[in-house]
Every structure is written in C-alpha cells, then in structure tokens.
C-alpha atoms as a PDB file:
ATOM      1  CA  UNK A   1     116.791  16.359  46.733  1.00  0.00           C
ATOM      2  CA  UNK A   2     114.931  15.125  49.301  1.00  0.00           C
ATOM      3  CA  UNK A   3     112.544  18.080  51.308  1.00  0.00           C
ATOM      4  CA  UNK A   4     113.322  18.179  54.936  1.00  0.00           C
ATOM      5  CA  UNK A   5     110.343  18.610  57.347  1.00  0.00           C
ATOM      6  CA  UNK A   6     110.464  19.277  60.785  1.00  0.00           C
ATOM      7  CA  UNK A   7     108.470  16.943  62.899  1.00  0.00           C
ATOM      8  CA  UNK A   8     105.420  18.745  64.630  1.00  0.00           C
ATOM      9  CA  UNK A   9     105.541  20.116  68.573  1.00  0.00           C
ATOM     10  CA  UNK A  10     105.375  17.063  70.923  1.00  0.00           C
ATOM     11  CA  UNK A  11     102.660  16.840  73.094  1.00  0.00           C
ATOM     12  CA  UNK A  12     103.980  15.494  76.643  1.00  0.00           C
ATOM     13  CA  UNK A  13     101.322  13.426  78.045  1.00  0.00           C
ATOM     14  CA  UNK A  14     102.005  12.698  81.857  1.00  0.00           C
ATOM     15  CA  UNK A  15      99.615  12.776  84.709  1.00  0.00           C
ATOM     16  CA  UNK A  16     101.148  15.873  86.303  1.00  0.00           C
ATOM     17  CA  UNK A  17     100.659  18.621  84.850  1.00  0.00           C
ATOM     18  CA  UNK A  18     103.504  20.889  86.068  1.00  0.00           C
ATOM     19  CA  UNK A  19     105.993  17.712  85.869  1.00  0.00           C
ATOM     20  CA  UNK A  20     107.966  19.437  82.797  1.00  0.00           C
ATOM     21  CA  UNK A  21     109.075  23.133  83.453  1.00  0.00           C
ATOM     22  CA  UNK A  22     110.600  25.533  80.587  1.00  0.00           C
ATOM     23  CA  UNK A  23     113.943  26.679  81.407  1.00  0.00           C
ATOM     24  CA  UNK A  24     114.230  29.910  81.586  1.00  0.00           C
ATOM     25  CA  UNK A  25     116.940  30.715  79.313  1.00  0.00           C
ATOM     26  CA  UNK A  26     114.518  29.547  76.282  1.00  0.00           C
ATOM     27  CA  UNK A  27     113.231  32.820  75.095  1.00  0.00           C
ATOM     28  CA  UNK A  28     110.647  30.521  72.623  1.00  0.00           C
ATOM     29  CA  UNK A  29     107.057  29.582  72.525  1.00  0.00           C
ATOM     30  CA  UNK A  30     107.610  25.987  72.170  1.00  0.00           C
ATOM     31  CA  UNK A  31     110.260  25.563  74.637  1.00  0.00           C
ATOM     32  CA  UNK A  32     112.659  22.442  73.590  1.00  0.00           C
ATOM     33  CA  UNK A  33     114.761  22.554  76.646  1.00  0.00           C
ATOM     34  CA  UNK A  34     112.690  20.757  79.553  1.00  0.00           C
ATOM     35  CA  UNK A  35     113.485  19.880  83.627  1.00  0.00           C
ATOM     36  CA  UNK A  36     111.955  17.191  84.583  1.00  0.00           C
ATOM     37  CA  UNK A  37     110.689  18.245  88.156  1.00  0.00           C
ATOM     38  CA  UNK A  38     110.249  14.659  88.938  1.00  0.00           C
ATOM     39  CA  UNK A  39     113.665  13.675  88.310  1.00  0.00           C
ATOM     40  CA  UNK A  40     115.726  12.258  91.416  1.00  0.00           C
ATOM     41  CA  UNK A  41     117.196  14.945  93.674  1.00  0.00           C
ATOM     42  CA  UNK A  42     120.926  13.970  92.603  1.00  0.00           C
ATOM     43  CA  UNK A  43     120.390  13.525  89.363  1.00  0.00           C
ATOM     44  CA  UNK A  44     119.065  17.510  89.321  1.00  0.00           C
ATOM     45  CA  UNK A  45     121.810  18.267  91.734  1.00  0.00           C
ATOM     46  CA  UNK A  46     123.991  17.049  89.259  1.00  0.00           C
ATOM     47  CA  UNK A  47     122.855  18.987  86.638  1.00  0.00           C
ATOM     48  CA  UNK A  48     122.965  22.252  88.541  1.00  0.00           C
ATOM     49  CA  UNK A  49     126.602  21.963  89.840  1.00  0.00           C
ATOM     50  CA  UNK A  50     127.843  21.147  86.460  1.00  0.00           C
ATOM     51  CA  UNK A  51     126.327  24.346  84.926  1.00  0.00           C
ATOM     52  CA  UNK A  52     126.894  26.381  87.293  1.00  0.00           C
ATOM     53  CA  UNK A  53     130.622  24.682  87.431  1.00  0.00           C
ATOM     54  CA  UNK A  54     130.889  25.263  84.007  1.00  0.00           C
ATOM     55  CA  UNK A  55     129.975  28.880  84.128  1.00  0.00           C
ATOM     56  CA  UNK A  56     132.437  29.625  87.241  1.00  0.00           C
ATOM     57  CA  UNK A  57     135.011  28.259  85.052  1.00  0.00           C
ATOM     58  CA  UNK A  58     134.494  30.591  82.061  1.00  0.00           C
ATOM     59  CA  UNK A  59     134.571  33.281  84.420  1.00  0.00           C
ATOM     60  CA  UNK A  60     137.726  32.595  85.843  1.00  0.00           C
ATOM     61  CA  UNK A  61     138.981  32.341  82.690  1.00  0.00           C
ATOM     62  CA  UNK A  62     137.811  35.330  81.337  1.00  0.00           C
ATOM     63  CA  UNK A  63     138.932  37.428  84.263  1.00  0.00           C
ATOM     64  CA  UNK A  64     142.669  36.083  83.897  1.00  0.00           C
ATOM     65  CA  UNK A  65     142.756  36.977  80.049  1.00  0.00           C
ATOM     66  CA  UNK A  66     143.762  41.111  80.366  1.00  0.00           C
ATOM     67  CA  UNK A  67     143.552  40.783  76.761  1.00  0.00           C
ATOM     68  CA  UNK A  68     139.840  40.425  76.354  1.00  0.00           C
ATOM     69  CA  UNK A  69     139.030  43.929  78.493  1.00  0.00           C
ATOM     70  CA  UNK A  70     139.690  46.012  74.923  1.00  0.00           C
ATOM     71  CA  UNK A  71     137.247  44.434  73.376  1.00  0.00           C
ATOM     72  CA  UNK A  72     133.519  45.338  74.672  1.00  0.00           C
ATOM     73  CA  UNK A  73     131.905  42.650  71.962  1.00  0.00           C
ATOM     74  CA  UNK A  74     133.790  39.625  73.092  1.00  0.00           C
ATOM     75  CA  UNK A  75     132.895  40.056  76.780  1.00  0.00           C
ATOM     76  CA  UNK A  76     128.868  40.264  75.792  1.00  0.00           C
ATOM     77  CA  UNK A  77     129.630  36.963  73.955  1.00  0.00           C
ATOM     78  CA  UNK A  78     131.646  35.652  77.094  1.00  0.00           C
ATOM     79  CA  UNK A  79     129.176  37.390  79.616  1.00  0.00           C
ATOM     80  CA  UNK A  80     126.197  35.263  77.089  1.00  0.00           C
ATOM     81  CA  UNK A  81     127.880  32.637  77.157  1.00  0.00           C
ATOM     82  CA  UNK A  82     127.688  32.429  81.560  1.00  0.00           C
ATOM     83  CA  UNK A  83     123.876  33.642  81.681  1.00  0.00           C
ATOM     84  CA  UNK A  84     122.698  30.453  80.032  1.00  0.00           C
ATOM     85  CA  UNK A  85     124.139  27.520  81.984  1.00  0.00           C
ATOM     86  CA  UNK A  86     124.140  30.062  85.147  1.00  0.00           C
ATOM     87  CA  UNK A  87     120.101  30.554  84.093  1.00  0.00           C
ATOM     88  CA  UNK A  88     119.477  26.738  84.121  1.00  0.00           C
ATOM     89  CA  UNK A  89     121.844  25.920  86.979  1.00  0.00           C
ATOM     90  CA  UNK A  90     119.243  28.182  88.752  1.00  0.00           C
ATOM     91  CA  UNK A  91     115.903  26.559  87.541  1.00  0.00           C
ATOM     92  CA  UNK A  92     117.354  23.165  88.689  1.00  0.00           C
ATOM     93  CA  UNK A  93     118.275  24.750  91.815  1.00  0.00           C
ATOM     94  CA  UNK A  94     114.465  25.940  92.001  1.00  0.00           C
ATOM     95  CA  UNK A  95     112.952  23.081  91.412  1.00  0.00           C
ATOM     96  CA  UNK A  96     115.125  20.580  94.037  1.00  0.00           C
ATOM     97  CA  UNK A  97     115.000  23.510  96.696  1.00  0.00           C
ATOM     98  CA  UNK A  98     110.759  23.049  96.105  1.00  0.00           C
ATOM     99  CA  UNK A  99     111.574  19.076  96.010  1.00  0.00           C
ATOM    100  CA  UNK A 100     113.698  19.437  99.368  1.00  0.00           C
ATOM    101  CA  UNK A 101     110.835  21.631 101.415  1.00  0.00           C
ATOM    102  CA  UNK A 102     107.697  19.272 100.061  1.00  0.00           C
ATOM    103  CA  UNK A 103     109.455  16.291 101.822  1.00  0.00           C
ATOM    104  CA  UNK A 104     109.638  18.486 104.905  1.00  0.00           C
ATOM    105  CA  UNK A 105     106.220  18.811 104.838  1.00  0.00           C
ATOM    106  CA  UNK A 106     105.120  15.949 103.901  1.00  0.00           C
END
C-alpha cells in the first residue's frame, strides 16, 4: 500500500502582503480557508449573503422544529453549525466594508 503524504504548507507569494486574510472561524496555525481581499466587491458580496443566507435558513429551521428544544446537544451542534458560515459571512463583510471606504477616500 501506497504511503500517503500530505503536501507541505503553501507559501502564497503576491506583492501585497495583507492580500490573503485567515477567516476567522479557522481556529489553526496554518489557516487553509483564505479571503482574498482583492477579490471584486460582488464576487465577496456574494459570498457573504450566501453564508449568512445559509445560516438564517438553519435558524429558521431550527426554531420551527419544537422537537429539537429537549435535546441541549443537538442545538450546540445546530447553534455550531450557524457560527461558522455566520463567522465568515462577517470577515467578507469586513473586508468589502474596508474595500467600500478606501474608494471613498481615494
């Protein structure tokens, strides 16, 4: 049987140095999960709304189901399962609100 090997950490070579931000629901020291703060402003729009779309959507679920309210583990796991794309919906939201006011300056 062939051993598998992961490949090493890339290194991200771009000439800004802040043009790849961590999102913040990576709790890692090599982060895998990346914005691009470069990216076009729909395009991280985009991404936002659907997270954060997503995650309204699980929580209306979840708050017509009375049958989940007995059980205290399932709602961490449902309650998890918003923070994440809520998290990153957030970070994109960061990033194109700091997009938006540089071309006011600018």
């Amino acid at each position: 049987m062939k051993k598998v090997v992961p490949d090493p950490p890339a290194l991200i070579d771009d000439t800004s140095p802040r043009r790849y931000m961590a999102l913040t629901s990576n709790d890692c020291t090599i982060p895998a999960l990346l914005i691009d703060t470069e990216a076009p402003l729909d395009v991280l729009h985009e991404a936002a709304a659907h997270r954060i779309r997503a995650a309204a959507q699980l929580l209306e679920n979840l708050a017509s189901d009375a049958g989940l309210h007995g059980n205290p583990a399932l709602l961490q796991d449902f309650a998890q399962l918003c923070v994440i794309p809520l998290r990153d919906g957030c970070d994109l939201l960061d990033v194109l609100g700091r997009r938006l006011q540089e071309q006011l300056l600018s």
